[in-house]
N, C-alpha and C. Protein backbone atom coordinates (compact mmCIF):
# COMPACT_ATOMS: atom_id res chain seq x y z
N UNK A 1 43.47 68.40 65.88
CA UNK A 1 43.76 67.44 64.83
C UNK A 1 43.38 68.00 63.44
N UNK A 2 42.65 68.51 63.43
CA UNK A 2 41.92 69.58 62.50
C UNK A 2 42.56 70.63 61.63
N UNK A 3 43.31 71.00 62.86
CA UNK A 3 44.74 71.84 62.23
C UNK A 3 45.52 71.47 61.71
N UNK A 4 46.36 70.11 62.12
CA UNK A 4 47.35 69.61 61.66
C UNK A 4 47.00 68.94 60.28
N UNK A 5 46.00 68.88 60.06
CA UNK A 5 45.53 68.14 58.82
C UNK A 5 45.30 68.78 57.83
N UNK A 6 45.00 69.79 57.76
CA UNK A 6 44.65 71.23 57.17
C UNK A 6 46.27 71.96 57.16
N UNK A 7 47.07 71.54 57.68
CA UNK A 7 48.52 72.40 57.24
C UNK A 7 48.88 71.28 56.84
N UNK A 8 48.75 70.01 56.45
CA UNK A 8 49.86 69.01 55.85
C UNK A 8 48.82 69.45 54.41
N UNK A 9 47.59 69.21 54.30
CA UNK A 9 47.02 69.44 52.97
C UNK A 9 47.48 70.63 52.00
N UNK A 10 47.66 71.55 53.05
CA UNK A 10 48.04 73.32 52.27
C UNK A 10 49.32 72.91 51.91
N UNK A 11 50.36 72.35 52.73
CA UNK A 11 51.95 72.15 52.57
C UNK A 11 51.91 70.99 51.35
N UNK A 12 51.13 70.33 51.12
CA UNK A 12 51.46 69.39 50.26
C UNK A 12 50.74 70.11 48.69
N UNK A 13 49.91 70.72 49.08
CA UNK A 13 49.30 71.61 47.63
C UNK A 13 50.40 72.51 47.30
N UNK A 14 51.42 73.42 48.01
CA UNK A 14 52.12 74.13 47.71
C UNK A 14 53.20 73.61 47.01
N UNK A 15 53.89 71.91 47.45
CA UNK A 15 54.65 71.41 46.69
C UNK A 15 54.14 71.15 45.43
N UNK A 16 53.40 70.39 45.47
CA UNK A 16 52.62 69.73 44.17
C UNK A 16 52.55 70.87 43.21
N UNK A 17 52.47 72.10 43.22
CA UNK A 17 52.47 73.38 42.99
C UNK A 17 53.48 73.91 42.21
N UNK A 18 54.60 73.58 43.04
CA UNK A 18 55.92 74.08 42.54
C UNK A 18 56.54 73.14 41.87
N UNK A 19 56.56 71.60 42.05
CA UNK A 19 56.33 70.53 41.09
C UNK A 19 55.85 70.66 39.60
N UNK A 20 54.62 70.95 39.27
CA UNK A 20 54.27 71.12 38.30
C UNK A 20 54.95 72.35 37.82
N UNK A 21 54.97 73.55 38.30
CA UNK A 21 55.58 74.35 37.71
C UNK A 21 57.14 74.09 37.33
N UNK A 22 58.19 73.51 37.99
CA UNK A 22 59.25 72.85 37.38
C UNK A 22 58.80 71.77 36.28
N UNK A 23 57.80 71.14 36.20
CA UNK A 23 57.43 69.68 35.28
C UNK A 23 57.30 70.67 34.08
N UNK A 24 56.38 71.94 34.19
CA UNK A 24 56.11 72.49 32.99
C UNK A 24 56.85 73.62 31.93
N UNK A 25 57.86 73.76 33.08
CA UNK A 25 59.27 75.12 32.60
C UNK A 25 59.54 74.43 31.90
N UNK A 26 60.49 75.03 30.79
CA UNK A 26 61.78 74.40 29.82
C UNK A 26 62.94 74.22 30.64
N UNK A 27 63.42 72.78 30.37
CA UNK A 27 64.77 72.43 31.44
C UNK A 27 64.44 72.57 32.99
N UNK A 28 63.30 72.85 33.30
CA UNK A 28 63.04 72.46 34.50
C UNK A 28 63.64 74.18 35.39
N UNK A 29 63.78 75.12 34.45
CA UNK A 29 64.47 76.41 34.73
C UNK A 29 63.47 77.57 35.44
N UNK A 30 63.85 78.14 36.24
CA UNK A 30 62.50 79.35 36.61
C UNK A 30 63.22 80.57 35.72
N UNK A 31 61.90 81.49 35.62
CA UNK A 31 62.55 82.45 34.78
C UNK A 31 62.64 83.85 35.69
N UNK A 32 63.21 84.50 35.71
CA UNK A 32 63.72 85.79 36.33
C UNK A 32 64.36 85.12 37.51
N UNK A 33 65.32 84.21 37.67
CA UNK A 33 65.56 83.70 39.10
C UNK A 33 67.03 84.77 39.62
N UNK A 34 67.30 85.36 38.76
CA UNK A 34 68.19 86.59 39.57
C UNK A 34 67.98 87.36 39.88
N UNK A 35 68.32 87.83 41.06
CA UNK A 35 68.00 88.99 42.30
C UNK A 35 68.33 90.44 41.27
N UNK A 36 68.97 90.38 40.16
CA UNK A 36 68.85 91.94 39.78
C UNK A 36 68.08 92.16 39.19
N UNK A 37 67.42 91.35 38.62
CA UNK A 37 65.50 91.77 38.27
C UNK A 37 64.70 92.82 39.06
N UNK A 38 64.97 92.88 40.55
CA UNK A 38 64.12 93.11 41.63
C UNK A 38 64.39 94.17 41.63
N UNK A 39 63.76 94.99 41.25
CA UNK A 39 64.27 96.32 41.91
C UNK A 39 63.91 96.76 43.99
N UNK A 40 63.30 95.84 44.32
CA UNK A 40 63.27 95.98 45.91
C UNK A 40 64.33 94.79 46.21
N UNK A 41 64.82 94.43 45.65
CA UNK A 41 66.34 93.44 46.21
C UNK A 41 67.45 94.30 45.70
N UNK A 42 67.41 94.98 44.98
CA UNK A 42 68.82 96.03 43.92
C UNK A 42 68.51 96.72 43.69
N UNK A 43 68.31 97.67 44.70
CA UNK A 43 68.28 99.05 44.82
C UNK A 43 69.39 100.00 44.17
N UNK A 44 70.49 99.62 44.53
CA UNK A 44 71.74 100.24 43.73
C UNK A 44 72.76 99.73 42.46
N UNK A 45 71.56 98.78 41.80
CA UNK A 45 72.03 98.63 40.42
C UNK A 45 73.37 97.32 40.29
N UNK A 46 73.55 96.84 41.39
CA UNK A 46 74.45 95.67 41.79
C UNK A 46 74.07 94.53 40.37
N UNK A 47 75.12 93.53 40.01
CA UNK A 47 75.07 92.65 39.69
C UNK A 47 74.80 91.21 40.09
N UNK A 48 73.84 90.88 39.83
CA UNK A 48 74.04 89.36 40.36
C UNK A 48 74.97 88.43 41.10
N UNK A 49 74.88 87.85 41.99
CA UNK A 49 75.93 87.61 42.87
C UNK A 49 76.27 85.69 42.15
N UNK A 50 75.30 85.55 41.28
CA UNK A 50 75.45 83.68 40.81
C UNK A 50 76.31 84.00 39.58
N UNK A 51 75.46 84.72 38.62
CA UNK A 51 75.68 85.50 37.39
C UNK A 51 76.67 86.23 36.63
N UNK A 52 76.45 87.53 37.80
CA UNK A 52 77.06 88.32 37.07
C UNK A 52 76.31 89.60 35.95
N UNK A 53 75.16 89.36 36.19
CA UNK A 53 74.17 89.68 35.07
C UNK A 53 74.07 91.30 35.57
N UNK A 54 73.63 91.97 34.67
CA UNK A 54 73.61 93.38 35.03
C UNK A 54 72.25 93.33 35.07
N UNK A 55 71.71 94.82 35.89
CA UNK A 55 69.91 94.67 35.73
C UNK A 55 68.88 94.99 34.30
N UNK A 56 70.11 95.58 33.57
CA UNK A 56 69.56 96.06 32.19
C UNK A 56 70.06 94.61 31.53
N UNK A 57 70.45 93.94 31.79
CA UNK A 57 70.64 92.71 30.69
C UNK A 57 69.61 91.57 30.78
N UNK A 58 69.03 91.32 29.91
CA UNK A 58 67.88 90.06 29.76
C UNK A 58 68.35 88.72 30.15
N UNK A 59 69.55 88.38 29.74
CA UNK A 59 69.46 86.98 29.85
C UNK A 59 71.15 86.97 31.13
N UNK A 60 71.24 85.80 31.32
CA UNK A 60 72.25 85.23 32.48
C UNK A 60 73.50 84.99 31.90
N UNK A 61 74.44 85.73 32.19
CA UNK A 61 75.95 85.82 31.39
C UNK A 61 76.43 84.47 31.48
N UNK A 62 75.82 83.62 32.56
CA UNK A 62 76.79 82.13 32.99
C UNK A 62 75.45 81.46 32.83
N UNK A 63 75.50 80.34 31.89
CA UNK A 63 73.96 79.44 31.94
C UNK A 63 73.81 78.46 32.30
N UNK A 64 75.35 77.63 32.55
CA UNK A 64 75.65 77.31 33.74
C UNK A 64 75.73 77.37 35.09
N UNK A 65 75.39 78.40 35.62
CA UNK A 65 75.15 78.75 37.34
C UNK A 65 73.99 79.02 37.68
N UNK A 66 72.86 78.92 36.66
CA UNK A 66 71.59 78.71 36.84
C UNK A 66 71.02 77.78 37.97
N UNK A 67 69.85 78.15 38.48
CA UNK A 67 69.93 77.25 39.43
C UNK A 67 68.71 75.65 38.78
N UNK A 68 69.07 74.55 38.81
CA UNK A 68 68.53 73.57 38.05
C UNK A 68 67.42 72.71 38.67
């Protein structure tokens, strides 16, 4: 019982977590949320698959396909 109580507490701290961090972004937006940031996700220099964004470009060609 001990356990189960102790993983609803951790699972509910992790929301509450990511909650606030959407409450406290601008527009409720995460920042670097495209995969060509990563250089261990884009290894070969690919473009964004939402985007479109190249890995040398800062900002999101579509700011609309953001995820909200």
């Amino acid at each position: 019982m001990k356990l189960v109580l102790l993983t609803i507490g951790l699972l509910a701290l992790a929301f509450a977590g990511i909650a606030i961090k959407i409450w406290t972004q601008k527009d409720g937006k995460f920042a670097g949320t495209c995969a060509s940031q990563s250089p261990f996700l884009n290894k070969g220099g690919e473009p964004c698959g939402m985007c479109g964004k190249l890995p040398e470009e800062q900002e999101c060609r579509n700011e609309s396909s953001t995820l909200q």
